[in-house]
N, C-alpha and C. Protein backbone atom coordinates (compact mmCIF):
# COMPACT_ATOMS: atom_id res chain seq x y z
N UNK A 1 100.64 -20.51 -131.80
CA UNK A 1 99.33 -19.90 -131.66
C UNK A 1 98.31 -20.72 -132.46
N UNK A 2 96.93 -21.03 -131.82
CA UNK A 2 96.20 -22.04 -132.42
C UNK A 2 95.19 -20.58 -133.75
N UNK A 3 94.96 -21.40 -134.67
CA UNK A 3 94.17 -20.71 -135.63
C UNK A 3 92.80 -20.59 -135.23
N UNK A 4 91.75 -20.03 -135.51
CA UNK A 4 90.66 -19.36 -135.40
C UNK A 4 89.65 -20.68 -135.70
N UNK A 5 88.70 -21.20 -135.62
CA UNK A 5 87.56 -22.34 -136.05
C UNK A 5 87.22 -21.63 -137.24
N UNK A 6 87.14 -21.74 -138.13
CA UNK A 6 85.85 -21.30 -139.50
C UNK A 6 84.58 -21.92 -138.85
N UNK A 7 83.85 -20.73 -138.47
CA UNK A 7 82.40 -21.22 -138.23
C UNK A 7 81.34 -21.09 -139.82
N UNK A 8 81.72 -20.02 -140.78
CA UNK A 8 81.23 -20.10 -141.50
C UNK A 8 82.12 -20.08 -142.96
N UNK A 9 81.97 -20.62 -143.76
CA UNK A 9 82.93 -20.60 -145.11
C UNK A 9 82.44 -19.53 -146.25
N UNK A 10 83.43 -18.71 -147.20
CA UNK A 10 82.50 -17.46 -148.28
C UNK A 10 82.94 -18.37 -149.60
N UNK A 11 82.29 -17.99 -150.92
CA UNK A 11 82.64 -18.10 -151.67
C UNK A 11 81.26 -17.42 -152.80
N UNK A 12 82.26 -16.83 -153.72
CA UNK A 12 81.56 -15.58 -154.41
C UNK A 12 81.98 -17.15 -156.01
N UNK A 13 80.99 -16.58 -156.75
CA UNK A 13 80.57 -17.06 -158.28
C UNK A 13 79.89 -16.88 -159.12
N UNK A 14 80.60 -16.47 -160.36
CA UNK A 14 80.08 -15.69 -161.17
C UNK A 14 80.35 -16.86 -162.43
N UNK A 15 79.58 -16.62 -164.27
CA UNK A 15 79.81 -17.09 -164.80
C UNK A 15 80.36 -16.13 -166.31
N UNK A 16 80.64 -16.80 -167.13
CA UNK A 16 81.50 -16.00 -168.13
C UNK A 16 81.36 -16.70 -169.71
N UNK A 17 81.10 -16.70 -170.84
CA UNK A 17 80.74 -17.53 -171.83
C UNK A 17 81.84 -17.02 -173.15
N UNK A 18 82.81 -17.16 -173.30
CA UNK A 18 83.78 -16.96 -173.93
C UNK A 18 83.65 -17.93 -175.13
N UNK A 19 84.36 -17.08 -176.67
CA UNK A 19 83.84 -18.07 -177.72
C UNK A 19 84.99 -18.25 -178.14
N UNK A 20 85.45 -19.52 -178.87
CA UNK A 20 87.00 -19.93 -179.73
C UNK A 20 86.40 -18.83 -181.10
N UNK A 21 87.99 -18.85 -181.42
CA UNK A 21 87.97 -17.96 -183.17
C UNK A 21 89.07 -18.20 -183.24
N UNK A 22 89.31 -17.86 -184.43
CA UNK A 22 90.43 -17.80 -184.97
C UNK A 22 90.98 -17.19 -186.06
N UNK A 23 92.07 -16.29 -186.42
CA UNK A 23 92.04 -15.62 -187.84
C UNK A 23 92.03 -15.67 -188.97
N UNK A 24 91.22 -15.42 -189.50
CA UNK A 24 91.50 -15.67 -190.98
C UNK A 24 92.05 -15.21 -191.65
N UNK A 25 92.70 -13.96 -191.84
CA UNK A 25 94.14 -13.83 -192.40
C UNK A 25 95.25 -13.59 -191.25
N UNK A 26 96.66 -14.08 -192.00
CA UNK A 26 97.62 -13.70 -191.21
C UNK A 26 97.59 -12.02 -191.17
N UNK A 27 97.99 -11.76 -189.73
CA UNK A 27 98.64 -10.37 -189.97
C UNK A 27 99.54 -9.81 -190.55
N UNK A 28 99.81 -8.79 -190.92
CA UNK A 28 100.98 -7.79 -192.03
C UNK A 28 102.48 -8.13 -190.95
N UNK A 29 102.97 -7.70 -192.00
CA UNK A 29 104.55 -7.90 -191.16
C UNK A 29 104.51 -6.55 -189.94
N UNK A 30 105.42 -6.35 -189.04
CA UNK A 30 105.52 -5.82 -188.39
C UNK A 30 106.67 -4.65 -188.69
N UNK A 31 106.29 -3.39 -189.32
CA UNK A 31 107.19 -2.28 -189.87
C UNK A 31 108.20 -1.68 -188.38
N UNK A 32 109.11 -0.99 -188.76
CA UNK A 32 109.68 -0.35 -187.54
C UNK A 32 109.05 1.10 -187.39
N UNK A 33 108.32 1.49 -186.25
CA UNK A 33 107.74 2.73 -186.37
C UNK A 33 106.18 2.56 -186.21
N UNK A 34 105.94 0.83 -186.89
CA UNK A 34 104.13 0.99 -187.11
C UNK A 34 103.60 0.37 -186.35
N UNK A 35 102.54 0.62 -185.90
CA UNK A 35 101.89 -0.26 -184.93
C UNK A 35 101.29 -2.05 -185.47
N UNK A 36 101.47 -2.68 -184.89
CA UNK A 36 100.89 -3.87 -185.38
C UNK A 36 99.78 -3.90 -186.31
N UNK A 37 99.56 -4.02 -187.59
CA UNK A 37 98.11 -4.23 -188.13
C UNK A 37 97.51 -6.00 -188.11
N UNK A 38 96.10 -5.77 -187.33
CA UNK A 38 95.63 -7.18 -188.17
C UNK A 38 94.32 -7.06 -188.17
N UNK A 39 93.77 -7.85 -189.18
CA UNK A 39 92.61 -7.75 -189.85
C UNK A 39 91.48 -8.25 -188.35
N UNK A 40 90.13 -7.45 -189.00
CA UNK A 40 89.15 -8.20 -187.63
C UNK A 40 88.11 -8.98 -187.59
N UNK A 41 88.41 -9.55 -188.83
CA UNK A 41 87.90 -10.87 -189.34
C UNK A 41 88.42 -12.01 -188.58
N UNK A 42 87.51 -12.78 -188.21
CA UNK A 42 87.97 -13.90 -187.68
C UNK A 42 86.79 -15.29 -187.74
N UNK A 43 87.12 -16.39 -187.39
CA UNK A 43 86.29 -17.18 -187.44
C UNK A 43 86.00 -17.80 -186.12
N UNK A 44 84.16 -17.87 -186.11
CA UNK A 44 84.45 -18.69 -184.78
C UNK A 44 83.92 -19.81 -184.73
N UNK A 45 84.75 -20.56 -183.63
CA UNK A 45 84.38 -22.02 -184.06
C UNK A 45 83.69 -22.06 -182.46
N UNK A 46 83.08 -22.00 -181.47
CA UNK A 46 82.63 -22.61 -180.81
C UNK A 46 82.22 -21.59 -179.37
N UNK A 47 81.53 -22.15 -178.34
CA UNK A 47 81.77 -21.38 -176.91
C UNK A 47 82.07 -22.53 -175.70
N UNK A 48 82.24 -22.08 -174.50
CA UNK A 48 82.32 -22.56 -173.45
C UNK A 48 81.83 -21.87 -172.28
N UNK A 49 81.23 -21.95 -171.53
CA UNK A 49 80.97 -21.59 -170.18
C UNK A 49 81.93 -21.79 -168.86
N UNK A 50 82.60 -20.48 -168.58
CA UNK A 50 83.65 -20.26 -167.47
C UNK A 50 82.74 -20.41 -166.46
N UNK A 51 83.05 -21.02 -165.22
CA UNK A 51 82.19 -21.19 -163.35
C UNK A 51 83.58 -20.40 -162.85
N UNK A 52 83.44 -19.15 -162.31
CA UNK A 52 84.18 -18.71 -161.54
C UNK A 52 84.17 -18.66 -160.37
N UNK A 53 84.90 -19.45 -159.26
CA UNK A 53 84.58 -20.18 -157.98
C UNK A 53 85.91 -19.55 -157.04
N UNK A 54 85.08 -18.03 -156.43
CA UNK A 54 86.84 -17.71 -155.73
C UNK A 54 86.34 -17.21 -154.22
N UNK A 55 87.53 -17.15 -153.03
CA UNK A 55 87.02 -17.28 -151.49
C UNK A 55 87.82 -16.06 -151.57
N UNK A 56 87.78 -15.04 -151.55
CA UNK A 56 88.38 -14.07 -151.02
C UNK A 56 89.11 -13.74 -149.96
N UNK A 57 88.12 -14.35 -149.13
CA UNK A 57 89.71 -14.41 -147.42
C UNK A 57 90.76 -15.34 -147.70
N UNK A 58 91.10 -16.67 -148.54
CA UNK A 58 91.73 -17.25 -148.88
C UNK A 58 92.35 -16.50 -150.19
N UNK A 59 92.07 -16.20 -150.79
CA UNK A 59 92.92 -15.74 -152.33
C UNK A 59 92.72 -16.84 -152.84
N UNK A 60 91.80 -17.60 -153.15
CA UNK A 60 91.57 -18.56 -153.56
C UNK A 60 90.85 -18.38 -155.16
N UNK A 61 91.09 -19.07 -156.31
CA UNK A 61 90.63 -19.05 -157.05
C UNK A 61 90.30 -20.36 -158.16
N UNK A 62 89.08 -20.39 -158.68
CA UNK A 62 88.95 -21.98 -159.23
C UNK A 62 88.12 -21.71 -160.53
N UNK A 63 88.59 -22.05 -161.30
CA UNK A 63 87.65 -22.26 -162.91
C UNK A 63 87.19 -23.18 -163.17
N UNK A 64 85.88 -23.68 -163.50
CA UNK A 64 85.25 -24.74 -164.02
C UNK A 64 84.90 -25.02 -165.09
N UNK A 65 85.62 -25.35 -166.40
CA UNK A 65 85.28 -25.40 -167.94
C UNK A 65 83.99 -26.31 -168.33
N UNK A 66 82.88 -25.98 -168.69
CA UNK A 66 81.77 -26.76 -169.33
C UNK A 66 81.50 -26.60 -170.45
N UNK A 67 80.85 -27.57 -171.32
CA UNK A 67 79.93 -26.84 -172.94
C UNK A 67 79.00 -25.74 -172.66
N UNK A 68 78.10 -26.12 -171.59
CA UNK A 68 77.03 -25.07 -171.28
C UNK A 68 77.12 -24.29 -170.04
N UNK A 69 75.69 -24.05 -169.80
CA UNK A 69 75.41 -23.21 -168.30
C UNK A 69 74.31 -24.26 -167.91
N UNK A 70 74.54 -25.43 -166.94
CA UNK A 70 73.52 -26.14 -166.88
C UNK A 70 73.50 -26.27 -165.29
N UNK A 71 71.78 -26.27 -164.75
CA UNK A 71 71.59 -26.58 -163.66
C UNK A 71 72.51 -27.44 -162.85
N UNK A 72 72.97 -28.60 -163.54
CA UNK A 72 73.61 -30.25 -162.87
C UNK A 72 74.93 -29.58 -162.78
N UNK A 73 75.81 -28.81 -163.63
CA UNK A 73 76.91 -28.20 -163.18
C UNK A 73 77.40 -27.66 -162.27
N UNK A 74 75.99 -26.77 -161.93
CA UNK A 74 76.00 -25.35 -160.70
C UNK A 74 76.12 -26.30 -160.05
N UNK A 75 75.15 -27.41 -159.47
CA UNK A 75 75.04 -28.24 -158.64
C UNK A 75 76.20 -28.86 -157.99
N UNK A 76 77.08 -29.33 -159.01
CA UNK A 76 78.22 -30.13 -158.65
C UNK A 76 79.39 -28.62 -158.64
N UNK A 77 79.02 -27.95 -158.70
CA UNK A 77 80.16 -26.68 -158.30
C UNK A 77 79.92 -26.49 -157.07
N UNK A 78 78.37 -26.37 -156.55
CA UNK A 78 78.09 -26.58 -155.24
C UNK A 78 78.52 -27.46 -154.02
N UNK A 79 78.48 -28.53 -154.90
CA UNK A 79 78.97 -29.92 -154.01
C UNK A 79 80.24 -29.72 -153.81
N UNK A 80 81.45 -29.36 -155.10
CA UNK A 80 82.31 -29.04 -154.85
C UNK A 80 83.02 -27.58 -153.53
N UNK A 81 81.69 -26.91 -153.15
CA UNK A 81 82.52 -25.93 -152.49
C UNK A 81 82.65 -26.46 -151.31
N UNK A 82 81.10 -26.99 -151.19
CA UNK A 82 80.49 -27.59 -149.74
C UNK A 82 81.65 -29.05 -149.29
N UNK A 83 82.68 -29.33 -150.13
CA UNK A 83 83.06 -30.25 -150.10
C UNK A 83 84.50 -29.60 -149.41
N UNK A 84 84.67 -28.19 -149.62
CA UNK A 84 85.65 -27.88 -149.30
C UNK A 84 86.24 -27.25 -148.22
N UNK A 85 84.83 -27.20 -147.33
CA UNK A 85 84.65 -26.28 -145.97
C UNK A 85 84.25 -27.55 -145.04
N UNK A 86 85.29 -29.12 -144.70
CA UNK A 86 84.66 -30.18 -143.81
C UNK A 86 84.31 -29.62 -142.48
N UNK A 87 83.30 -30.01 -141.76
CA UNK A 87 83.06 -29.68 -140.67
C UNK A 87 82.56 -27.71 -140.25
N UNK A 88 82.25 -27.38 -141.56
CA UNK A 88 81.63 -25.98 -141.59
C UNK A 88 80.30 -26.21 -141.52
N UNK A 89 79.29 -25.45 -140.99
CA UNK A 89 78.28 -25.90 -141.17
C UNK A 89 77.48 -24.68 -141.58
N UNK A 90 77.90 -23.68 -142.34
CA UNK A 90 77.17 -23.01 -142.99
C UNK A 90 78.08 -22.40 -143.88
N UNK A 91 77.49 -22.04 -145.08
CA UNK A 91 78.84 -21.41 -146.12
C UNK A 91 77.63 -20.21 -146.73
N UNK A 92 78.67 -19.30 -147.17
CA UNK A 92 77.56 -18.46 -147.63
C UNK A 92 78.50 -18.07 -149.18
N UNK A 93 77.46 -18.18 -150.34
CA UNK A 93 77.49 -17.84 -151.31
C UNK A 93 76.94 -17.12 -152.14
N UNK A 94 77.92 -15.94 -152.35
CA UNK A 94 77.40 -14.93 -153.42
C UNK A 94 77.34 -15.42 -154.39
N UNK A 95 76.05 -14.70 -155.53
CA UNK A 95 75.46 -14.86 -156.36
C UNK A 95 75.05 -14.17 -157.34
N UNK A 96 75.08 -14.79 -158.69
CA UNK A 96 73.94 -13.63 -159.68
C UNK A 96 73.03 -14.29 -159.59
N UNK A 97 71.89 -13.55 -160.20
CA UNK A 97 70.66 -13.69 -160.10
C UNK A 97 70.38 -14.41 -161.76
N UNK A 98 70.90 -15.89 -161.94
CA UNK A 98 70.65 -16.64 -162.69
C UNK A 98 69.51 -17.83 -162.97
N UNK A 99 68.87 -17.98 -163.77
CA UNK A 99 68.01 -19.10 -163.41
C UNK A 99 68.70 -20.56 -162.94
N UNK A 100 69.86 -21.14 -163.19
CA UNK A 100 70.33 -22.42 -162.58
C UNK A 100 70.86 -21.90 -161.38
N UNK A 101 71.13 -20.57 -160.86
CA UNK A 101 71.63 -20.51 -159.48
C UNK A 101 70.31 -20.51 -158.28
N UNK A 102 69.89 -21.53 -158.56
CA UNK A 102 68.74 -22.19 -157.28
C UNK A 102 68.77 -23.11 -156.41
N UNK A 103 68.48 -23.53 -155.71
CA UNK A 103 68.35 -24.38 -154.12
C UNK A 103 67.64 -25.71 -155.25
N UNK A 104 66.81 -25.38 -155.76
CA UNK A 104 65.94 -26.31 -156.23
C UNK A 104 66.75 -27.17 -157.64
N UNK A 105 67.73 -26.70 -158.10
CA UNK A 105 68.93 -27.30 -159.04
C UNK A 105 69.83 -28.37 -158.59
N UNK A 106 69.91 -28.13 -157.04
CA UNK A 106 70.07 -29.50 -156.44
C UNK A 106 69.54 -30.50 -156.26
N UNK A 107 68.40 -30.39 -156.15
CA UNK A 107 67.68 -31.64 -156.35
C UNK A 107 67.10 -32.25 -157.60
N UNK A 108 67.48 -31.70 -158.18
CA UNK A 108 67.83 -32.44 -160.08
C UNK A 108 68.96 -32.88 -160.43
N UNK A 109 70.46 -32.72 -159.27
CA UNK A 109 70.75 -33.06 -160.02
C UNK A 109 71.65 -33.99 -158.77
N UNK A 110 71.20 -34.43 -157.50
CA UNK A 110 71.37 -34.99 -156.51
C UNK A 110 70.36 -35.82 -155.92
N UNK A 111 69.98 -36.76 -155.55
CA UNK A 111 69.05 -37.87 -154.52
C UNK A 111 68.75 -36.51 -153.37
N UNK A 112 67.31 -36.25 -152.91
CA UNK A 112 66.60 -36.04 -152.25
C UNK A 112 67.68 -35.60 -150.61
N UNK A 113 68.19 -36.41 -150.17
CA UNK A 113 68.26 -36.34 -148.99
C UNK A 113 70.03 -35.54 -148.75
N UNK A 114 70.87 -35.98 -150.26
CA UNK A 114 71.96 -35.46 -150.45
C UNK A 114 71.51 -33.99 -150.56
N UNK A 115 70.85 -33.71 -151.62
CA UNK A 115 70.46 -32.19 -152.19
C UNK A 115 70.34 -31.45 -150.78
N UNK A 116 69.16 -32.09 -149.82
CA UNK A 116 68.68 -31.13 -148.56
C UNK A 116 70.04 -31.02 -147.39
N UNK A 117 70.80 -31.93 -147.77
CA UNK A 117 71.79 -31.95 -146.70
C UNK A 117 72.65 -30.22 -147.39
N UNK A 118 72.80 -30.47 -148.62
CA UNK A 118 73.60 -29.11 -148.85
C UNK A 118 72.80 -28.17 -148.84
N UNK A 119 71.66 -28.20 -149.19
CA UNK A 119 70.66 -27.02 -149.14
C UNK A 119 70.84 -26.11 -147.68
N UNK A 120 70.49 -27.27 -146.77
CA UNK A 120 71.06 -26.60 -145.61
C UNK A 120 72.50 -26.36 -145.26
N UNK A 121 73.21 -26.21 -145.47
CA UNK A 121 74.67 -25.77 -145.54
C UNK A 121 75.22 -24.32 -146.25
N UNK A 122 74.39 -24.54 -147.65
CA UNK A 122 74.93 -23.44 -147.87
C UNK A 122 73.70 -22.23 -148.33
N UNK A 123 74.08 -20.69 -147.99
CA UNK A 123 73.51 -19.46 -148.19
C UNK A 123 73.57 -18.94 -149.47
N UNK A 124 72.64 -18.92 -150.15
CA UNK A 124 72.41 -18.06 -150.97
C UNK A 124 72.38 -16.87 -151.10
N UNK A 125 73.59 -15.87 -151.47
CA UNK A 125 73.14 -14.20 -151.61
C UNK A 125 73.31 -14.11 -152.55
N UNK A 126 72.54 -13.39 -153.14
CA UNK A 126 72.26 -12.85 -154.73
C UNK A 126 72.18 -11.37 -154.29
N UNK A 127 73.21 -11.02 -155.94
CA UNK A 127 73.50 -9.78 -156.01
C UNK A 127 72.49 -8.56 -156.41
N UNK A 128 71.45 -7.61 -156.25
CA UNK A 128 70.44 -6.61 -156.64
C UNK A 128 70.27 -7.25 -158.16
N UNK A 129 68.76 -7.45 -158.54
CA UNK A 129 68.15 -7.37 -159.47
C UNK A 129 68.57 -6.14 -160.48
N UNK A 130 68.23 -5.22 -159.99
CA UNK A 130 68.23 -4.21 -160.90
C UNK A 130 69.24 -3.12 -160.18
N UNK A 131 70.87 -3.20 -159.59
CA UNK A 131 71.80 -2.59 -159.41
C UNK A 131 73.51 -2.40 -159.98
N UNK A 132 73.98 -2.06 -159.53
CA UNK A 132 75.72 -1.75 -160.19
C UNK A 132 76.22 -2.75 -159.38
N UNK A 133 75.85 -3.57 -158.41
CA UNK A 133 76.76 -4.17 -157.52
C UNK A 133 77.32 -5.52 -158.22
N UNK A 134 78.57 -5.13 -158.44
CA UNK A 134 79.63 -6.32 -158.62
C UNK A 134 79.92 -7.56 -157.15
N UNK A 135 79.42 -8.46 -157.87
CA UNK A 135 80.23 -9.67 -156.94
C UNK A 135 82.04 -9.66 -157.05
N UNK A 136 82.68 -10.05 -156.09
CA UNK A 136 83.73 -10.37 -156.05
C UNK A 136 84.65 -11.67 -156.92
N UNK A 137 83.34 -12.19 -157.65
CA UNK A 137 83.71 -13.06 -158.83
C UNK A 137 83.72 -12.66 -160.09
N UNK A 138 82.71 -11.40 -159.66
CA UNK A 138 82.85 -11.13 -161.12
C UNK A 138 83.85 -10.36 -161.72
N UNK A 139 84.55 -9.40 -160.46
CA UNK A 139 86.07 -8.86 -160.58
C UNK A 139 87.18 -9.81 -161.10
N UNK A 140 86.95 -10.84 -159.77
CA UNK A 140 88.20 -12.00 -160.73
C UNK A 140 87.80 -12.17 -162.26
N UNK A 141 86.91 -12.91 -162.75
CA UNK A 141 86.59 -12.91 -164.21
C UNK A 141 87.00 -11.95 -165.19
N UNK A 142 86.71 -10.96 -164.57
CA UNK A 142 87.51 -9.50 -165.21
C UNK A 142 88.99 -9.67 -165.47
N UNK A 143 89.70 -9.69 -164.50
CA UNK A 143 91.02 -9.83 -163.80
C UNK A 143 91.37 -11.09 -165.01
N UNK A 144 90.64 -12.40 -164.81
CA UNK A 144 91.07 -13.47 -166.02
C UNK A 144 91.01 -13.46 -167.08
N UNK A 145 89.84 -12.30 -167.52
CA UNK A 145 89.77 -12.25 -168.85
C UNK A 145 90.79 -11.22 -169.58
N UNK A 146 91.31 -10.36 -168.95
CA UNK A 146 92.30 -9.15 -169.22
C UNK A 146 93.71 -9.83 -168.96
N UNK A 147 93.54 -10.81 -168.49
CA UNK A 147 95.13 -11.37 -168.08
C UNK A 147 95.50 -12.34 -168.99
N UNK A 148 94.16 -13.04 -169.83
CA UNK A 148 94.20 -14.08 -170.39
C UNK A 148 93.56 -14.47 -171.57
N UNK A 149 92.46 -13.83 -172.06
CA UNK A 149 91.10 -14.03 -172.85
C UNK A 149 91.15 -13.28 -173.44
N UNK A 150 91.69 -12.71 -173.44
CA UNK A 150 91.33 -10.88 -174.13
C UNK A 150 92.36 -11.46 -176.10
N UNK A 151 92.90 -12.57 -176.32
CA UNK A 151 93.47 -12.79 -177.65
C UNK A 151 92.60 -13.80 -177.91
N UNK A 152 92.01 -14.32 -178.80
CA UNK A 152 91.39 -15.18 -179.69
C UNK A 152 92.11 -16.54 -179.32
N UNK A 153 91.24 -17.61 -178.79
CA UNK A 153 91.88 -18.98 -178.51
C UNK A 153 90.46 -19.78 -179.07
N UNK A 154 91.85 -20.16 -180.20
CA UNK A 154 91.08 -21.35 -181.32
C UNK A 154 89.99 -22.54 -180.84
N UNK A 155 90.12 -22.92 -179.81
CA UNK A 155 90.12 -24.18 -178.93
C UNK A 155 89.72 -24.40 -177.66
N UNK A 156 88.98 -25.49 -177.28
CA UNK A 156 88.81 -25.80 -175.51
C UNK A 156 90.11 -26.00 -175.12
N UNK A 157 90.74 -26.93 -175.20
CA UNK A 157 92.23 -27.20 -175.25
C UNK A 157 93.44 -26.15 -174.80
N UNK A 158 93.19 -25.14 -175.66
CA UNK A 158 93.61 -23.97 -175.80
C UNK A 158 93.32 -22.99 -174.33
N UNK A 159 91.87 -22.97 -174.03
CA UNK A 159 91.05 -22.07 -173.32
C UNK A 159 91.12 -22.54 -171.84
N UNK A 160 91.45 -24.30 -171.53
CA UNK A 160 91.66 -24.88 -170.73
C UNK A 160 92.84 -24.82 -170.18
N UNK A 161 93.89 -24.95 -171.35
CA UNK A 161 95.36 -24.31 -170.52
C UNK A 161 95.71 -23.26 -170.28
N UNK A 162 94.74 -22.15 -170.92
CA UNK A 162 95.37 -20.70 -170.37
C UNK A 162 94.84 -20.33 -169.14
N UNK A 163 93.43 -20.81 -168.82
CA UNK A 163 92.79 -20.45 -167.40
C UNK A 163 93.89 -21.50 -166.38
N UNK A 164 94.26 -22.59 -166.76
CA UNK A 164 95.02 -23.65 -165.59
C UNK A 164 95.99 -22.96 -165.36
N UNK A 165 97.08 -22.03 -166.03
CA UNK A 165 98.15 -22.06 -165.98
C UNK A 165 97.98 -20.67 -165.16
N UNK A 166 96.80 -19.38 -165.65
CA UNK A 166 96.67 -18.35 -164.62
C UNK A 166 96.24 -18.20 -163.78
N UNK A 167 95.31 -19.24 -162.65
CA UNK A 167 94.52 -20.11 -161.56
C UNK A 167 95.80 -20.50 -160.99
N UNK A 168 96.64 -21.11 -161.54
CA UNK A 168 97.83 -21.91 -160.68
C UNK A 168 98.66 -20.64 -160.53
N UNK A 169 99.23 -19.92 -161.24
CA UNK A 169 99.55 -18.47 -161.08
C UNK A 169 99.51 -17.69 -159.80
N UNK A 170 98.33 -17.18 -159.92
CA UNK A 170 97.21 -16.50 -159.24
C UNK A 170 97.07 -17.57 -158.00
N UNK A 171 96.72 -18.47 -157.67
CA UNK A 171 96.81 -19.22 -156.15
C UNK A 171 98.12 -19.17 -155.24
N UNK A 172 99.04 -19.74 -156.63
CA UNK A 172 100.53 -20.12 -155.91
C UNK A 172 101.13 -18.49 -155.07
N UNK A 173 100.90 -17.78 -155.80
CA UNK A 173 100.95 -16.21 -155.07
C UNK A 173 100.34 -16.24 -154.12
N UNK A 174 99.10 -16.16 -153.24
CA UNK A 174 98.18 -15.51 -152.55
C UNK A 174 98.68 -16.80 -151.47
């Protein structure tokens, strides 16, 4: 049986800013009977900006580790989706309502004629200004951060192999 054409490609993206720490005291020994104690002091050494890049009809899921939240990023996350739907000629992408999530971020951070080629390709939907509505990225993020983020990671290093290893996880399933 032949498969269906993708006339149009989805992909939902959300972002996430997670900070390294680390403890400054060890925790108490572990009694029989007691619940774990540890102190909630900690130190932090740094942040990173999560790009959460996932297709839902696929089960698809993709993390993009940066220092910041910068226009030229979104951009090349863009390039990257548009790169991933050949011969689609329209993709539609959910959105927050961020200042680098613009049409016009492409062309800062692409040549003129590249930028308009994706401009036209892909859809912008942005999620209500002022509503409860969750994107479907921003569930995954949830989903990664409770599966993965939710303990203190010292490090990019650190923060980089725990999202790779639950992305590869999480794909190899779906």
């Amino acid at each position: 049986m032949k498969r269906p054409m993708i006339r149009h490609g989805r992909s939902c993206v959300s972002m996430k800013v997670p900070s390294y720490s680390f403890e400054v005291r060890e925790p108490l020994p572990i009694e029989p009977e007691t619940p774990p104690r540890n102190d909630t002091e900690y130190e932090r050494t740094g942040v990173s900006d999560l790009m959460m890049i996932c297709e839902p009809k696929r089960g698809f899921r993709q993390v993009e580790i940066t220092n910041r939240r910068t226009k030229i990023d979104f951009s090349h996350s863009m390039k990257q989706i548009a790169n991933s739907y050949p011969g689609v000629s329209a993709i539609r992408v959910v959105l927050d309502n961020l200042n680098t999530y613009k049409v016009a971020s492409l062309y800062e951070a692409f040549p003129a004629e590249q930028a308009r080629n994706l401009a036209r390709r892909l859809e912008f939907h942005y999620t209500p200004k002022h509503g409860s509505w969750l994107s479907i990225a921003e569930i995954e993020l949830a989903v990664l951060s409770n599966s993965c983020l939710s303990q203190r990671i010292p490090d990019k290093e650190t923060l980089r192999r725990k999202v790779k290893a639950n992305v590869h996880e999480h794909n190899s399933v779906m």
